[in-house]
C-alpha atoms as a PDB file:
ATOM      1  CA  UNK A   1     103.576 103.463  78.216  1.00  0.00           C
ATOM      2  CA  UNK A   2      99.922 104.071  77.159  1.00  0.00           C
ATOM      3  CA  UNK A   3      99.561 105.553  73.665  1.00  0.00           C
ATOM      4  CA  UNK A   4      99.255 109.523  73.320  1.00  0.00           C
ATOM      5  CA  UNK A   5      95.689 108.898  71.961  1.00  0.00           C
ATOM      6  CA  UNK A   6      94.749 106.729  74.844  1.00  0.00           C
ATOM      7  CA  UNK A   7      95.383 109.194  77.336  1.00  0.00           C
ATOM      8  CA  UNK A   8      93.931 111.913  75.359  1.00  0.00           C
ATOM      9  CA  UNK A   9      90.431 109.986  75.695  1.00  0.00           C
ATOM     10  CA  UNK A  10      91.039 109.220  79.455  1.00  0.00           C
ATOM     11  CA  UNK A  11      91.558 112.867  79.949  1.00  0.00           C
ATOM     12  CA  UNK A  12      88.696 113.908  77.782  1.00  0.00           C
ATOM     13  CA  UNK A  13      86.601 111.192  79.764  1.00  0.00           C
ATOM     14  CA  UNK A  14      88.040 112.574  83.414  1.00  0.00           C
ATOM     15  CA  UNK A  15      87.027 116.427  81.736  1.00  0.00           C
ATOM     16  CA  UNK A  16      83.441 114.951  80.883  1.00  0.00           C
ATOM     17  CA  UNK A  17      82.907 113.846  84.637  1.00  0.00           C
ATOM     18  CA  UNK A  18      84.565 116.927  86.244  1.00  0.00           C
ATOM     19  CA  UNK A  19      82.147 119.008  84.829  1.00  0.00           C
ATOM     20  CA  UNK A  20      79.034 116.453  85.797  1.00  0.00           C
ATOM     21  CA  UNK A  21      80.383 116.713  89.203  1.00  0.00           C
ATOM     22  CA  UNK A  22      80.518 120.360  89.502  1.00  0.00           C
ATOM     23  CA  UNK A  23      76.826 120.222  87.597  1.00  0.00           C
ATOM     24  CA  UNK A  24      75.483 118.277  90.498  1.00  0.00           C
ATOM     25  CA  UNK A  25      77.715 119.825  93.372  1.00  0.00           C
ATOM     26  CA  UNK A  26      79.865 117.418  94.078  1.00  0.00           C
ATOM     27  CA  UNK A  27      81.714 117.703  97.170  1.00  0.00           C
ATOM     28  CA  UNK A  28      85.413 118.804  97.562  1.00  0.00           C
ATOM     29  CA  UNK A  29      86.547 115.200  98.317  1.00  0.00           C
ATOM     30  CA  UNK A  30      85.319 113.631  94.867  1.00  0.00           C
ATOM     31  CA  UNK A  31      86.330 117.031  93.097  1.00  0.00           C
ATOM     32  CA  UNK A  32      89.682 116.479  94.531  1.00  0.00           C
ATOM     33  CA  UNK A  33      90.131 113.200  93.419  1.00  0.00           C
ATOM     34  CA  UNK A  34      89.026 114.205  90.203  1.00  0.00           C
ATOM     35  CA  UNK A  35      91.077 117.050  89.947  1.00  0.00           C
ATOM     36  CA  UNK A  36      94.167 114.994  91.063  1.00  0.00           C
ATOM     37  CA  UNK A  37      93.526 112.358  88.571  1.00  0.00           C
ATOM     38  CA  UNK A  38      93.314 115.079  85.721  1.00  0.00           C
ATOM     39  CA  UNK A  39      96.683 116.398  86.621  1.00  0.00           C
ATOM     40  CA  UNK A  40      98.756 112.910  86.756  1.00  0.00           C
ATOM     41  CA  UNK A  41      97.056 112.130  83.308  1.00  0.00           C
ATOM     42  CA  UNK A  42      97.947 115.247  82.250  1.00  0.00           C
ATOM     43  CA  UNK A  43     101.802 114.943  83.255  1.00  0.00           C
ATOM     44  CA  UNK A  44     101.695 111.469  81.605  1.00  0.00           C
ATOM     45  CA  UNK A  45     100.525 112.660  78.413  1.00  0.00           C
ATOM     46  CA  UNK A  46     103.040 115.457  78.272  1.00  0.00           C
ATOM     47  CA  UNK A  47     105.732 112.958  78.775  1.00  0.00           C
ATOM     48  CA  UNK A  48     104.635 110.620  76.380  1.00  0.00           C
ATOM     49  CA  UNK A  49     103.891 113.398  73.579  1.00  0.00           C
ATOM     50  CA  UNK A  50     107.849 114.396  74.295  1.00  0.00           C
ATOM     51  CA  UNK A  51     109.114 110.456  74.067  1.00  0.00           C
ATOM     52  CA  UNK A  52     107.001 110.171  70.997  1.00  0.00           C
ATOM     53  CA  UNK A  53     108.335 113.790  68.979  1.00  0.00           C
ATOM     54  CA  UNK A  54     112.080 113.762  70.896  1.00  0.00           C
ATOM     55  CA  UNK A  55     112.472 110.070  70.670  1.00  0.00           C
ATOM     56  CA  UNK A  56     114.039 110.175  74.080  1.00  0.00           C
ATOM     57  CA  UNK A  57     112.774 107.864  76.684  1.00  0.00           C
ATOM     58  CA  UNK A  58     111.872 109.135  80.038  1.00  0.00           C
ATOM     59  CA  UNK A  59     114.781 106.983  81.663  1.00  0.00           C
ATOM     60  CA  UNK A  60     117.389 108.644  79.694  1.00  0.00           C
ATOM     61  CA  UNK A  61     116.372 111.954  80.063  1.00  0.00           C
ATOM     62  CA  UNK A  62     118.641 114.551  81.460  1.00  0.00           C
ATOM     63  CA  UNK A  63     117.586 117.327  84.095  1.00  0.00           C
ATOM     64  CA  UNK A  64     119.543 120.394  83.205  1.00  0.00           C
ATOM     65  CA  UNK A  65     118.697 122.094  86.460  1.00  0.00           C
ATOM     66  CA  UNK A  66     121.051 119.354  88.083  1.00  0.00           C
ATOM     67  CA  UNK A  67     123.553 119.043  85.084  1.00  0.00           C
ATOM     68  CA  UNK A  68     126.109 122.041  86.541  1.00  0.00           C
ATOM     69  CA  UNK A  69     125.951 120.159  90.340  1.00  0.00           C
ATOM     70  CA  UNK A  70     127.566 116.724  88.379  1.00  0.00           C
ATOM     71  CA  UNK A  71     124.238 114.896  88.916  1.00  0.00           C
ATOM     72  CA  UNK A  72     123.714 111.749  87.382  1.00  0.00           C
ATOM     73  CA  UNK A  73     120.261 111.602  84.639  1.00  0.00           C
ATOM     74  CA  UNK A  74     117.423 110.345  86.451  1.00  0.00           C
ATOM     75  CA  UNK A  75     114.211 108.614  85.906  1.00  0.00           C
ATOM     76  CA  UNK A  76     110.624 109.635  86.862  1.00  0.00           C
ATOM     77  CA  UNK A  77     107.925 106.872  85.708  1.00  0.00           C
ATOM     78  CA  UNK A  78     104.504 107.449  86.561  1.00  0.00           C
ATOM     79  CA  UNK A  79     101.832 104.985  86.854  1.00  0.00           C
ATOM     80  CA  UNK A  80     100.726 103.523  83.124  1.00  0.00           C
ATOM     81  CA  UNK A  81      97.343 104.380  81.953  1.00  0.00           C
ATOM     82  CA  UNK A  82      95.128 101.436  81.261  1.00  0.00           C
ATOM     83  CA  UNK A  83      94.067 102.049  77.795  1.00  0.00           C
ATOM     84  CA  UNK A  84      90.578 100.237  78.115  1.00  0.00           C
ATOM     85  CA  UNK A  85      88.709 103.205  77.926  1.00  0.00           C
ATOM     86  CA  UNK A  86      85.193 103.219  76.666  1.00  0.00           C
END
């Protein structure tokens, strides 16, 4: 998994051209995209911010909402960050 600092600068960078495309009046289509890519960023860093303070790795998480049905832990990865960022 990409570093916490990493994603911090791809989200800052992401931020930096939101608001360039809203200055020019971008159309909903690249806003969306935009907008999209902000949010998975966004759910990556949270995760990666709790593996790095709980020391718990996403696989071995437990969902607590499931816990009282007998469900088994389970594992959401989401697409790595590439951490080549200008």
């Amino acid at each position: 998994m990409a570093s916490v600092e990493c994603i911090q600068e791809a989200v800052r960078l992401l931020v930096a051209e939101r608001q360039a495309l809203r200055k020019r009046h971008a159309g909903r289509g690249e806003l969306e995209s935009n907008r999209l890519e902000l949010a998975r960023l966004q759910q990556q860093l949270s995760h990666s911010l709790i593996d790095r303070y709980l020391r718990v790795p996403i696989g071995k998480r437990f969902d607590t909402r499931r816990a009282a049905n007998g469900a088994q832990p389970r594992s959401r990865r989401l697409p790595p960050v590439a951490c080549d960022v200008p």
